[in-house]
PDB file of N, CA and C in Angstrom:
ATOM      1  N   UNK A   1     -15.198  -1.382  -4.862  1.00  0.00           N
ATOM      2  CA  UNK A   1     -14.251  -0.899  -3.882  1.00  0.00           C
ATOM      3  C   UNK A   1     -12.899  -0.693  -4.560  1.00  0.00           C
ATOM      4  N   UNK A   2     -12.229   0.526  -4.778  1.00  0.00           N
ATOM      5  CA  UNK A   2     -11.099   0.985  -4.584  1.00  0.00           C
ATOM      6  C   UNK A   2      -9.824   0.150  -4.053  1.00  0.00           C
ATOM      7  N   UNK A   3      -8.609   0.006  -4.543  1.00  0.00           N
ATOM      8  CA  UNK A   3      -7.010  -0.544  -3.825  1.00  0.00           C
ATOM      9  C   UNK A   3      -7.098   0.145  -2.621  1.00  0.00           C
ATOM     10  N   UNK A   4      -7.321   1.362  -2.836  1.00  0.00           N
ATOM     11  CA  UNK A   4      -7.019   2.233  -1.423  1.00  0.00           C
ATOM     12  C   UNK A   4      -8.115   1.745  -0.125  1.00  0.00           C
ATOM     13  N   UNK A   5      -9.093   1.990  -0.706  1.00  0.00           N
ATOM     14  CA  UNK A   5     -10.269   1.216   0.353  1.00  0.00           C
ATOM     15  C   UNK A   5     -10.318  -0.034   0.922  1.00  0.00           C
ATOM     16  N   UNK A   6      -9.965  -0.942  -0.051  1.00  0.00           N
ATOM     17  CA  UNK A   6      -9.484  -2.173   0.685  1.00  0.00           C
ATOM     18  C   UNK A   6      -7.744  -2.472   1.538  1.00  0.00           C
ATOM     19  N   UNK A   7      -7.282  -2.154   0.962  1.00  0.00           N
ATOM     20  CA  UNK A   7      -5.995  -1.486   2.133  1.00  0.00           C
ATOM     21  C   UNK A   7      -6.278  -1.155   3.661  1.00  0.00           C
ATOM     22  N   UNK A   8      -7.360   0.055   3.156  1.00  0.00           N
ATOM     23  CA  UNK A   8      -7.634   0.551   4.147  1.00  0.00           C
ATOM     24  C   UNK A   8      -8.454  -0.292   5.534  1.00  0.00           C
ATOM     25  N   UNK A   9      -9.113  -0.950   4.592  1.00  0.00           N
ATOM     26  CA  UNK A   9      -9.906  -2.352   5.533  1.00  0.00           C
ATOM     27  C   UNK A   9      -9.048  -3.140   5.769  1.00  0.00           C
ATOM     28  N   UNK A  10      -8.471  -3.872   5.202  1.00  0.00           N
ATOM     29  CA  UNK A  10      -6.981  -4.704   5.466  1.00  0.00           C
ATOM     30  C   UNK A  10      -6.475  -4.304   6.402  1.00  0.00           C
ATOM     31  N   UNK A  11      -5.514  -3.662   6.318  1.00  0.00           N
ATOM     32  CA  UNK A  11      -4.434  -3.396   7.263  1.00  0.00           C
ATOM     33  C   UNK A  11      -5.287  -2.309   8.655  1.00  0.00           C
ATOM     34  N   UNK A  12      -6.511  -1.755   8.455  1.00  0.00           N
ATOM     35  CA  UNK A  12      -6.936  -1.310   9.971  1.00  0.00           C
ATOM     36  C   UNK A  12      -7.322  -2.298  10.785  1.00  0.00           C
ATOM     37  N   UNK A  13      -6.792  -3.686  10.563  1.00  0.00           N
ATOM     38  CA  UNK A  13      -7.320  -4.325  11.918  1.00  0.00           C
ATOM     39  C   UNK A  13      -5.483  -4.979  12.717  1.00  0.00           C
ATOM     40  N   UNK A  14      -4.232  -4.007  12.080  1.00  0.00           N
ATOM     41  CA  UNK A  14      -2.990  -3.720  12.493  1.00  0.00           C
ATOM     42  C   UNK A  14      -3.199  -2.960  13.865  1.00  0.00           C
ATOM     43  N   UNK A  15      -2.302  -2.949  14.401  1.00  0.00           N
ATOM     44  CA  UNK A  15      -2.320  -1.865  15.952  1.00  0.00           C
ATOM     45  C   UNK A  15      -1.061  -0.369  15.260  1.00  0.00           C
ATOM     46  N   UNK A  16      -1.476  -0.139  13.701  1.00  0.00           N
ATOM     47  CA  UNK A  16      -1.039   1.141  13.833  1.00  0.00           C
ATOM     48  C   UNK A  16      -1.095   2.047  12.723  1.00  0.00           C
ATOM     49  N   UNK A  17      -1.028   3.639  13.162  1.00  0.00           N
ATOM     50  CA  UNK A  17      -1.709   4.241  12.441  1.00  0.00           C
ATOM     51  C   UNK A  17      -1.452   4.507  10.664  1.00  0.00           C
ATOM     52  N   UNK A  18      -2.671   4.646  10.142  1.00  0.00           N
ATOM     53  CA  UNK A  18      -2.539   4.694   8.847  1.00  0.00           C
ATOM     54  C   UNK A  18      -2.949   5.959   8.334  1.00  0.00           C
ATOM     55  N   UNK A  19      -2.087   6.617   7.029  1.00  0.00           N
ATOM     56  CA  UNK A  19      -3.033   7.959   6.248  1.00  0.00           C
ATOM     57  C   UNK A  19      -2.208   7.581   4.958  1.00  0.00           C
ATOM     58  N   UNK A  20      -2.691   8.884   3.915  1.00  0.00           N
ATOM     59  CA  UNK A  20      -3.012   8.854   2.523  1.00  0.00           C
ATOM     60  C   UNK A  20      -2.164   9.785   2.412  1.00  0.00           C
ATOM     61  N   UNK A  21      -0.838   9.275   1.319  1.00  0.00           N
ATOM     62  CA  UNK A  21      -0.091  10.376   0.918  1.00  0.00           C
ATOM     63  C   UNK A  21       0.510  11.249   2.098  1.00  0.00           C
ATOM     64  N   UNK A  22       0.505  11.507   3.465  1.00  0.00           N
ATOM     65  CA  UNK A  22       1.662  11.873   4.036  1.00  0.00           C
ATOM     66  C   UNK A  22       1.129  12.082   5.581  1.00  0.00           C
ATOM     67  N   UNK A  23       2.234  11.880   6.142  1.00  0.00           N
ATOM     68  CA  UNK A  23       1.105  11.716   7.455  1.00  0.00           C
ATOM     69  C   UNK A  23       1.215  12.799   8.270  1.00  0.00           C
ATOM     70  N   UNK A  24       0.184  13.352   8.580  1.00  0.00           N
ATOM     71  CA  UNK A  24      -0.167  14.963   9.020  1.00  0.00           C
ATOM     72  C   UNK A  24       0.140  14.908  10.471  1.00  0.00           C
ATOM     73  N   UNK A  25       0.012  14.228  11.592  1.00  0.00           N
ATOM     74  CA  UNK A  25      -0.208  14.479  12.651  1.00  0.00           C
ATOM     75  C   UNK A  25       1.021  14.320  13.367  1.00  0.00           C
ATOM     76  N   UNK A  26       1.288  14.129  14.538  1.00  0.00           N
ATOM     77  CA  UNK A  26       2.492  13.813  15.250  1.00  0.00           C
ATOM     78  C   UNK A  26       2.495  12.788  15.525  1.00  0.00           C
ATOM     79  N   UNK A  27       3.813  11.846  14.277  1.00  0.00           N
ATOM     80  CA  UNK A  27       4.590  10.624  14.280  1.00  0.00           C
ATOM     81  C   UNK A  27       4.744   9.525  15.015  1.00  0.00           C
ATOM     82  N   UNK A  28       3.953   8.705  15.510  1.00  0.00           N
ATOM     83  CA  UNK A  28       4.267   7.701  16.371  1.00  0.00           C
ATOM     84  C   UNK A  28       5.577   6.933  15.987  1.00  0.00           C
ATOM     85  N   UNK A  29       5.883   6.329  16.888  1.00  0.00           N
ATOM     86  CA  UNK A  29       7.044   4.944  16.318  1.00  0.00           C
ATOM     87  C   UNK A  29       6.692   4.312  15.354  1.00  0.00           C
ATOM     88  N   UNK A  30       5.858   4.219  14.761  1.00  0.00           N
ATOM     89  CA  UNK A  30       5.163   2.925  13.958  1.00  0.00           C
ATOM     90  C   UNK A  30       4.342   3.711  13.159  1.00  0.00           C
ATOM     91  N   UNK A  31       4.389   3.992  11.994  1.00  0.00           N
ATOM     92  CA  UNK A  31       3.077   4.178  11.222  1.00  0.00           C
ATOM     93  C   UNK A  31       3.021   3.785   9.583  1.00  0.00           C
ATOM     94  N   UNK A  32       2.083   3.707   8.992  1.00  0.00           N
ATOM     95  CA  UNK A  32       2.217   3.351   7.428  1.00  0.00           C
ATOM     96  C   UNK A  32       1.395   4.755   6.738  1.00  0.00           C
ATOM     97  N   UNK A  33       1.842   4.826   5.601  1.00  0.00           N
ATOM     98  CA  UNK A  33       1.574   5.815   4.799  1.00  0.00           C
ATOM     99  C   UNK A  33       1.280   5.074   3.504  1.00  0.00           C
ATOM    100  N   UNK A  34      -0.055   5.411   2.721  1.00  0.00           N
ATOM    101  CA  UNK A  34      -0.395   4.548   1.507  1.00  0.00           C
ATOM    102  C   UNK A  34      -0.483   5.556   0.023  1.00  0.00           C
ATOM    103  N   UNK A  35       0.102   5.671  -0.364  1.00  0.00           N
ATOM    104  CA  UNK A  35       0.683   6.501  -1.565  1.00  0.00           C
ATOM    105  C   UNK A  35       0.203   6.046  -2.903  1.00  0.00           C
ATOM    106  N   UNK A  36      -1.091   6.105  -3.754  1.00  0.00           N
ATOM    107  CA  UNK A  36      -1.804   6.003  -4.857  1.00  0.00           C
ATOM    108  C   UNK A  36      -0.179   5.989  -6.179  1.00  0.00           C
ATOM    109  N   UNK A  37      -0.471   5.164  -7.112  1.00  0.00           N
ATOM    110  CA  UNK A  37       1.464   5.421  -7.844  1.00  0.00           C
ATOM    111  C   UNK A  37       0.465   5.512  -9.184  1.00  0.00           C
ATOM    112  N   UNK A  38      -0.382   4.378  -9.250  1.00  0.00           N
ATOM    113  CA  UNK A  38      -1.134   4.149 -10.976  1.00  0.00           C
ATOM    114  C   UNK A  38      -2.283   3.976 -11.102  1.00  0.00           C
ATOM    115  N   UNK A  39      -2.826   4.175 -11.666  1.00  0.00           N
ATOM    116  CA  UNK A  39      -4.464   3.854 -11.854  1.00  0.00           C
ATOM    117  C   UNK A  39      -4.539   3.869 -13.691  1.00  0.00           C
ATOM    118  N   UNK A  40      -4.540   2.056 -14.028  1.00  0.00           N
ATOM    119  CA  UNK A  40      -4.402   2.304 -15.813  1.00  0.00           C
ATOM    120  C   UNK A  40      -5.790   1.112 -16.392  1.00  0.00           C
ATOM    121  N   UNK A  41      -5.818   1.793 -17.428  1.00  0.00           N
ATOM    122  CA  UNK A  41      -6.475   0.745 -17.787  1.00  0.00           C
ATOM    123  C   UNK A  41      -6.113  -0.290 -18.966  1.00  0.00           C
ATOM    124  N   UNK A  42      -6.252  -1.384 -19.242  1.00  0.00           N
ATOM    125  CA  UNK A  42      -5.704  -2.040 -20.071  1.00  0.00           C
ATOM    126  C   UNK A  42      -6.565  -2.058 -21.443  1.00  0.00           C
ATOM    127  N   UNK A  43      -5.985  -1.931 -22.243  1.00  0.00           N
ATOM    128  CA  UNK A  43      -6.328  -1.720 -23.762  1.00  0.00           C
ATOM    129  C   UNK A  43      -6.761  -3.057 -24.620  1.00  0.00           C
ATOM    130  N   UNK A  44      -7.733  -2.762 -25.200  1.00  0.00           N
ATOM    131  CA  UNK A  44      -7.921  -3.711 -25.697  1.00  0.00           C
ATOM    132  C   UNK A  44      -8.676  -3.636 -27.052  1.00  0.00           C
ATOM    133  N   UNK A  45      -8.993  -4.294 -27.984  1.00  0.00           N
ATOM    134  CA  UNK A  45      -9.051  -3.961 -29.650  1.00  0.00           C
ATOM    135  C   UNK A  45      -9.946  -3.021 -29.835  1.00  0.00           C
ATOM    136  N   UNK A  46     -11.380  -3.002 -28.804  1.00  0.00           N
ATOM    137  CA  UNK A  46     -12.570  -2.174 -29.121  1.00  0.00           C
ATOM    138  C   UNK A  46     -12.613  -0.850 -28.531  1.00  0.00           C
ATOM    139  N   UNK A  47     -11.351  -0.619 -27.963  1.00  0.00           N
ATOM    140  CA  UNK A  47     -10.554   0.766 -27.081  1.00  0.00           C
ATOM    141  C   UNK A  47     -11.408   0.716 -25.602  1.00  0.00           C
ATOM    142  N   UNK A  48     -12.429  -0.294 -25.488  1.00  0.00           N
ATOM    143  CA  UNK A  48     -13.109  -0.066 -24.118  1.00  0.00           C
ATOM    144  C   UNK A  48     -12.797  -0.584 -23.229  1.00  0.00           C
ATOM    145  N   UNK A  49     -12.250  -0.193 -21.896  1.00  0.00           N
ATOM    146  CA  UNK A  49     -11.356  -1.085 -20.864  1.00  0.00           C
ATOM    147  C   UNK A  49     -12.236  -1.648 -20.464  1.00  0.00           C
ATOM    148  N   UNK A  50     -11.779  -2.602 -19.702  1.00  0.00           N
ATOM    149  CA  UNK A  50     -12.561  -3.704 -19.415  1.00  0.00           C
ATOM    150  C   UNK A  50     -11.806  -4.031 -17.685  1.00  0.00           C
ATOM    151  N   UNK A  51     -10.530  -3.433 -17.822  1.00  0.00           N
ATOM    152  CA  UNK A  51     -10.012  -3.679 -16.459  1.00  0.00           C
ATOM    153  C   UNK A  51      -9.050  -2.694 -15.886  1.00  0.00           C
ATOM    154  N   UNK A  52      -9.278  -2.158 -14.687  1.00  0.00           N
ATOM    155  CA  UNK A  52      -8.786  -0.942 -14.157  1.00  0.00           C
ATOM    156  C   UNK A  52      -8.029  -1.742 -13.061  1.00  0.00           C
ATOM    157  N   UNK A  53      -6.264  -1.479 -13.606  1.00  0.00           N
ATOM    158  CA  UNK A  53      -5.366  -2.012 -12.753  1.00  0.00           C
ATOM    159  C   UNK A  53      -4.729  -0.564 -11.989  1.00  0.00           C
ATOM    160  N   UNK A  54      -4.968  -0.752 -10.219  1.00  0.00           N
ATOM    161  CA  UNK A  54      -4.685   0.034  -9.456  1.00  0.00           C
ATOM    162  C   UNK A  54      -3.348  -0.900  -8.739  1.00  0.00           C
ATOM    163  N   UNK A  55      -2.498   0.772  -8.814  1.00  0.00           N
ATOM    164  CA  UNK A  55      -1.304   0.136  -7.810  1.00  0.00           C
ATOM    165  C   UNK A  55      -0.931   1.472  -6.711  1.00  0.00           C
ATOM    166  N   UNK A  56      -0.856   0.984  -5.637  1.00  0.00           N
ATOM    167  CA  UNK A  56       0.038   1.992  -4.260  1.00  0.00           C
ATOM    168  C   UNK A  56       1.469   1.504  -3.735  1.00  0.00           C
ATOM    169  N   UNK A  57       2.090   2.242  -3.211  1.00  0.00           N
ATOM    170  CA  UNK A  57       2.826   1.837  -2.388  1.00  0.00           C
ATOM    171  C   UNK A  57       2.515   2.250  -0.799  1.00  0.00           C
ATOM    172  N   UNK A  58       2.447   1.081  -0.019  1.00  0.00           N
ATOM    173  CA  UNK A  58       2.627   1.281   1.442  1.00  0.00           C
ATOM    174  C   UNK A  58       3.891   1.484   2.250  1.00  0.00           C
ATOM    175  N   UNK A  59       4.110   2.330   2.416  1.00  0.00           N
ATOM    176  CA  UNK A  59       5.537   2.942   3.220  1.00  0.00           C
ATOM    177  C   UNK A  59       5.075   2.508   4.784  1.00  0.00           C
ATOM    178  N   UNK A  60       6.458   2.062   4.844  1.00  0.00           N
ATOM    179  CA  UNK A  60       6.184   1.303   6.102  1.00  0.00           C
ATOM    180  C   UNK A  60       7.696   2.880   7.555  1.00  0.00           C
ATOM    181  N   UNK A  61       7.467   3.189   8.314  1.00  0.00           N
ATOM    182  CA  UNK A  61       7.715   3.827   8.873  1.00  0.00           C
ATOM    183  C   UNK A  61       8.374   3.445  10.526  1.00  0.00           C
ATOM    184  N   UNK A  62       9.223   3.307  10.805  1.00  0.00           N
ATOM    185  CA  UNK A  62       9.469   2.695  12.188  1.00  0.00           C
ATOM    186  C   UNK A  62      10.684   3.162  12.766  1.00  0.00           C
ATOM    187  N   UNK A  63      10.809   3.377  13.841  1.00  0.00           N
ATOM    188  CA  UNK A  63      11.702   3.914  15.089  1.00  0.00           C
ATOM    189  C   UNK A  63      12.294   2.520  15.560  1.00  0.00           C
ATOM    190  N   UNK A  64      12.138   1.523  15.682  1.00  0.00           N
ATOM    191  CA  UNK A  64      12.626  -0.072  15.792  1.00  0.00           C
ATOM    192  C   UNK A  64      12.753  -0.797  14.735  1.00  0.00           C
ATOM    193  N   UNK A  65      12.434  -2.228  14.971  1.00  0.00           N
ATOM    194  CA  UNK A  65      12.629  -2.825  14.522  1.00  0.00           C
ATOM    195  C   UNK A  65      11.159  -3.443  13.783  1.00  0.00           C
ATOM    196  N   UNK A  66      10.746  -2.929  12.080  1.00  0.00           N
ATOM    197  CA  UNK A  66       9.817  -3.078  11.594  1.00  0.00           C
ATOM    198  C   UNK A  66       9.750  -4.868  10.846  1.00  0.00           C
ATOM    199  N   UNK A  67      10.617  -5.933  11.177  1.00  0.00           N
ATOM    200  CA  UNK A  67       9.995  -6.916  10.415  1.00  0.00           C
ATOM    201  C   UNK A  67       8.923  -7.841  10.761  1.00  0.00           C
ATOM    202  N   UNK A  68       8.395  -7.321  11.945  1.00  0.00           N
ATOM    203  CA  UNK A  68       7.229  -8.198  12.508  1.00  0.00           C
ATOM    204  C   UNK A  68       5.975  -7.495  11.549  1.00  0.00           C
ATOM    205  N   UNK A  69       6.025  -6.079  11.751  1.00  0.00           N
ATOM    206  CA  UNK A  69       4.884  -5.555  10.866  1.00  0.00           C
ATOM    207  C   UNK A  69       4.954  -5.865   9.421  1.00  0.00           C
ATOM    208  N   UNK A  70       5.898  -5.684   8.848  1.00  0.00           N
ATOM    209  CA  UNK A  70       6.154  -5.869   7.178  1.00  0.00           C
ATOM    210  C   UNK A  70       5.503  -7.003   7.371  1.00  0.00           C
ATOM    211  N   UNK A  71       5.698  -8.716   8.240  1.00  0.00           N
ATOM    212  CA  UNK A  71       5.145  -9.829   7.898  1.00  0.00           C
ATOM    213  C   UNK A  71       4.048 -10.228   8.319  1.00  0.00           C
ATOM    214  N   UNK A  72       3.440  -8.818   8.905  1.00  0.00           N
ATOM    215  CA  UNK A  72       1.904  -9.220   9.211  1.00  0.00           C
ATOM    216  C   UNK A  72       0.935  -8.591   7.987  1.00  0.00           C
ATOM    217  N   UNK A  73       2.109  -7.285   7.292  1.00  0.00           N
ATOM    218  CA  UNK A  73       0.806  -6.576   6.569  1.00  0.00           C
ATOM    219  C   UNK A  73       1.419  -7.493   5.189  1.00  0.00           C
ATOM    220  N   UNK A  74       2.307  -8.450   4.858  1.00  0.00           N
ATOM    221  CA  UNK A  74       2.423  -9.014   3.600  1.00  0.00           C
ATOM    222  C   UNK A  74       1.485 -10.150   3.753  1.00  0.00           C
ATOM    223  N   UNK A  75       1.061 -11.074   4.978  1.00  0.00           N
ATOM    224  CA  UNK A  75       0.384 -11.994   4.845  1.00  0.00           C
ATOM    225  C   UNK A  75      -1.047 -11.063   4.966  1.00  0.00           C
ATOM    226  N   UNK A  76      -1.487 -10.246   5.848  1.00  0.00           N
ATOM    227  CA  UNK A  76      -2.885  -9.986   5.407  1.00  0.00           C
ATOM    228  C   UNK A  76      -2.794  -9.409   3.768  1.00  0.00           C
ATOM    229  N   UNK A  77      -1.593  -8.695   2.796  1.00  0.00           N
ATOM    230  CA  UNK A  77      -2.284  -8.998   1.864  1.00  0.00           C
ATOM    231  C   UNK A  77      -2.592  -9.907   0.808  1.00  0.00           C
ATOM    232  N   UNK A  78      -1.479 -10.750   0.815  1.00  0.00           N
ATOM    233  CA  UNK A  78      -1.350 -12.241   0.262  1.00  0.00           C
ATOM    234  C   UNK A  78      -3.170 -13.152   0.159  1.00  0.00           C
ATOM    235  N   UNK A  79      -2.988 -12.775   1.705  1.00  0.00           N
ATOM    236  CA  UNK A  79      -4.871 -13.899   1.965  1.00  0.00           C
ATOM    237  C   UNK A  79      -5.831 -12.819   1.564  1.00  0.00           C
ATOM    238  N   UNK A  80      -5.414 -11.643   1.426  1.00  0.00           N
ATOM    239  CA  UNK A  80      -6.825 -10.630   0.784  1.00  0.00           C
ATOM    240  C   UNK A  80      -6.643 -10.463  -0.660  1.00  0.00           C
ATOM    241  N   UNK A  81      -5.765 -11.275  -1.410  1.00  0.00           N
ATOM    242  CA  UNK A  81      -5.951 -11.165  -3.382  1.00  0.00           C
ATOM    243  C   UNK A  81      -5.126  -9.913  -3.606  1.00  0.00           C
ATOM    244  N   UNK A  82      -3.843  -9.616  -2.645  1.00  0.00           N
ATOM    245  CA  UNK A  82      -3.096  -8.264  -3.430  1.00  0.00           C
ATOM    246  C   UNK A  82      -1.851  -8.513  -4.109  1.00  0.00           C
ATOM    247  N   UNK A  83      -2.038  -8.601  -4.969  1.00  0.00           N
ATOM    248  CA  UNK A  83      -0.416  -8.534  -5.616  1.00  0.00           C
ATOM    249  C   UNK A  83       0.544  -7.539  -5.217  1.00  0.00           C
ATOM    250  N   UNK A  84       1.622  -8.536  -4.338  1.00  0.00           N
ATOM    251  CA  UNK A  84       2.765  -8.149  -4.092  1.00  0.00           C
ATOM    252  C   UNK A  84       3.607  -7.273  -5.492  1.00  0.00           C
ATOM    253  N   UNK A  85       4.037  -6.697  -5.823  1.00  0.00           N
ATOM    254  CA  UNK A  85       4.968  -5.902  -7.156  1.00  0.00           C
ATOM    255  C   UNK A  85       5.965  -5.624  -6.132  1.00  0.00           C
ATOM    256  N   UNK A  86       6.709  -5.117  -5.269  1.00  0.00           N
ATOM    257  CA  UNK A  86       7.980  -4.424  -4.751  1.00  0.00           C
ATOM    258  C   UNK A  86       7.619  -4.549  -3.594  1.00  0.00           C
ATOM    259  N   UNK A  87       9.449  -5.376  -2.833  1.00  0.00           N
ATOM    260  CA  UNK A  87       9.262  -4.770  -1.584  1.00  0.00           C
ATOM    261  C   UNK A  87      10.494  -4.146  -2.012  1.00  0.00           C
ATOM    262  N   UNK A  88      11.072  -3.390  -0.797  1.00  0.00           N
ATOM    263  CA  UNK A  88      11.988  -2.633  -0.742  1.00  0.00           C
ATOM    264  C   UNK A  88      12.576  -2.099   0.588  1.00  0.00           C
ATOM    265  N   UNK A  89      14.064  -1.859   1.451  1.00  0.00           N
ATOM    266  CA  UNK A  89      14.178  -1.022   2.202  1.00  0.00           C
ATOM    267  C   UNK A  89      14.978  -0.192   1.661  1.00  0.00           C
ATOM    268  N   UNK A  90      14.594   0.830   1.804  1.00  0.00           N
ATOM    269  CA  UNK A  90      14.807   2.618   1.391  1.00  0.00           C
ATOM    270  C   UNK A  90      15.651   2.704   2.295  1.00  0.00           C
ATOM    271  N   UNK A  91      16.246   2.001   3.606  1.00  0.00           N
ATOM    272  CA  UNK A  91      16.653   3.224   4.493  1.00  0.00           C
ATOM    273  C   UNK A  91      16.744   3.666   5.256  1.00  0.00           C
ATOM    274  N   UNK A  92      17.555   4.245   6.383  1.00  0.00           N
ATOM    275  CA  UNK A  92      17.173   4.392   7.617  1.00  0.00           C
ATOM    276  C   UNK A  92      17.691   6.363   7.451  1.00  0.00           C
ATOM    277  N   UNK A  93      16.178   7.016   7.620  1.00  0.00           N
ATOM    278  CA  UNK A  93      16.562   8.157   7.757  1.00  0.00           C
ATOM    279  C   UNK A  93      17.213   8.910   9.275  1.00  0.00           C
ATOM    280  N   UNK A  94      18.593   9.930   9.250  1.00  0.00           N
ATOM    281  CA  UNK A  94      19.056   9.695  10.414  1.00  0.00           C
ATOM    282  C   UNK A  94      18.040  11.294  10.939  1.00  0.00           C
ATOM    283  N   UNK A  95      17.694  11.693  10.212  1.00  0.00           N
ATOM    284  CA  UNK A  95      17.256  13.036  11.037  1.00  0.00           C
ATOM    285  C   UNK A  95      16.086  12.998  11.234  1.00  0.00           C
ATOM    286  N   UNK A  96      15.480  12.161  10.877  1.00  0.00           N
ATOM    287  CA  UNK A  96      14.118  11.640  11.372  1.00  0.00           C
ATOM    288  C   UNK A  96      13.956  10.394  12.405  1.00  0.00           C
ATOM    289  N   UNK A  97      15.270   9.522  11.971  1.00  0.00           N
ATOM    290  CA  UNK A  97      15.395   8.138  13.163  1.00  0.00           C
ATOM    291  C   UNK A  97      14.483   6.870  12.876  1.00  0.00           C
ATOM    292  N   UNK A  98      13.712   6.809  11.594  1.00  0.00           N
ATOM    293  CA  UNK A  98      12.885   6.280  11.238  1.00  0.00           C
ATOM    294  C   UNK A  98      13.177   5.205   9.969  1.00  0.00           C
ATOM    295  N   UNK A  99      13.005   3.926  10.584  1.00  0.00           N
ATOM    296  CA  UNK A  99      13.493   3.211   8.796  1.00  0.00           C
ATOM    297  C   UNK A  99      12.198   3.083   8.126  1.00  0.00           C
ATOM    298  N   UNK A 100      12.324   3.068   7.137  1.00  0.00           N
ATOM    299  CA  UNK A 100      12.143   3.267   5.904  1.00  0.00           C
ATOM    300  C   UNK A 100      11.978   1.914   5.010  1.00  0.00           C
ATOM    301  N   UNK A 101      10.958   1.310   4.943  1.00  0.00           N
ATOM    302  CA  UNK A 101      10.518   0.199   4.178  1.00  0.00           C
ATOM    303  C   UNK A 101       9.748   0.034   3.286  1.00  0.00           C
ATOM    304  N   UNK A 102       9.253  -0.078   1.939  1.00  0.00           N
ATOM    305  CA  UNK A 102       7.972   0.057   0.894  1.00  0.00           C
ATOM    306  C   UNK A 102       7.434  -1.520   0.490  1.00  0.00           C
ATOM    307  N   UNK A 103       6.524  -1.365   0.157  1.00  0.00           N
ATOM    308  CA  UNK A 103       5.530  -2.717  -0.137  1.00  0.00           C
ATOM    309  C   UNK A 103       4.788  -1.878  -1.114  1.00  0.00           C
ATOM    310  N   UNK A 104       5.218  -2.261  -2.738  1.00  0.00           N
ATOM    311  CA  UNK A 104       4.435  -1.836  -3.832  1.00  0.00           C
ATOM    312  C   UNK A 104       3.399  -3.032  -4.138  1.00  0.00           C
ATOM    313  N   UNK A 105       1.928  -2.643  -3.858  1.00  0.00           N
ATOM    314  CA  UNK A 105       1.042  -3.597  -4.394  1.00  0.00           C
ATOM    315  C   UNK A 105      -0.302  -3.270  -5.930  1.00  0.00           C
ATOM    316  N   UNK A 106      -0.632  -4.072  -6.343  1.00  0.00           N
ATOM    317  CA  UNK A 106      -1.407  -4.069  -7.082  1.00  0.00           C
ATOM    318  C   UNK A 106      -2.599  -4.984  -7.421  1.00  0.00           C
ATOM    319  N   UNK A 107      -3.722  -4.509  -7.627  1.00  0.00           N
ATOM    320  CA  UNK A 107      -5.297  -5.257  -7.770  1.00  0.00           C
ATOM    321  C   UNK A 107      -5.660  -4.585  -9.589  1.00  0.00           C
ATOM    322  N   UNK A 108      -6.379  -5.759 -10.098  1.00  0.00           N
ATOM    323  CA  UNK A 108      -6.998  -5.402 -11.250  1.00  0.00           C
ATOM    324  C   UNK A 108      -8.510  -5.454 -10.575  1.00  0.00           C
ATOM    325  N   UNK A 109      -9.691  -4.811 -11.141  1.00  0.00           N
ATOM    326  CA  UNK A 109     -10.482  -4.399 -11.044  1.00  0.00           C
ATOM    327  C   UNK A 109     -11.501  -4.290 -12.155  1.00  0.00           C
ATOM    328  N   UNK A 110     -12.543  -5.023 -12.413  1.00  0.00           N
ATOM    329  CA  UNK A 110     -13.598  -5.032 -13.821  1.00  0.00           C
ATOM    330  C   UNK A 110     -14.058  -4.037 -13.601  1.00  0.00           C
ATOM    331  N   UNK A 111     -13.985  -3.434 -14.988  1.00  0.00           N
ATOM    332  CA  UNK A 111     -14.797  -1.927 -15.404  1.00  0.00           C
ATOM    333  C   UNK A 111     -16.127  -2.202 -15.477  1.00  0.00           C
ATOM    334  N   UNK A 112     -16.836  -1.902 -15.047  1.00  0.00           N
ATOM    335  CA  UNK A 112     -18.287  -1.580 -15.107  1.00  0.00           C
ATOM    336  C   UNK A 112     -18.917  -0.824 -15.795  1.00  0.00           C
ATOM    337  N   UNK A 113     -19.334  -1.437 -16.688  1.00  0.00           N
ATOM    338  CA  UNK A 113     -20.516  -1.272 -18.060  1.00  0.00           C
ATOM    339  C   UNK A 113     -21.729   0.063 -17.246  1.00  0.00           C
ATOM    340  N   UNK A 114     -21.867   0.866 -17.880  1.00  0.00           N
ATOM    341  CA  UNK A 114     -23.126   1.916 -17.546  1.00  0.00           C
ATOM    342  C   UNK A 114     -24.370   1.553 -18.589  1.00  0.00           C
TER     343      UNK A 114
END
């Protein structure tokens, strides 16, 4: 399973909506957006990775007041094995009305031998 896929299992049992890279439909108050940043592998003497470290950022999106959600989706990922890397607030955009919050996470992942 994929960072993105488990995210995606993670945080869909939240009460709000989620998409990939930008969100197409019409904007609720509340939504997250999950943005792919790295996909590397780590090097090692025999050049064959052995571990595929994936990182996203989850943009957090809100018309109120977002710190109840930020501390529900940092503890579901804390208890699901995600490394926290960045939080951040970006912001309150005024022509959109929407603040603006990021949660950069990251999972390593064993490469699988063929």
């Amino acid at each position: 399973m994929s960072l993105l896929e488990n995210l995606n299992s993670i945080l869909s049992e939240l009460d709000v909506e989620i998409e990939t890279g930008t969100f197409s439909n019409k904007a609720p108050d509340q939504y997250l957006v999950l943005v792919p940043i790295i996909s590397n592998y780590e090097l090692y003497a025999d050049n064959k990775p052995q571990v595929d470290i994936e990182e996203i950022r989850i943009s957090i999106y809100s018309k109120g007041n977002y710190l109840s959600l930020k501390r529900s989706i940092e503890k579901k990922l804390i208890n699901g094995d995600i490394t926290i890397t960045d939080r951040r607030y970006n912001g309150y955009e005024k022509d959109t009305g929407y603040h603006h919050f990021t949660i950069d996470v990251a999972k390593d992942y064993e490469v699988e031998e063929e």
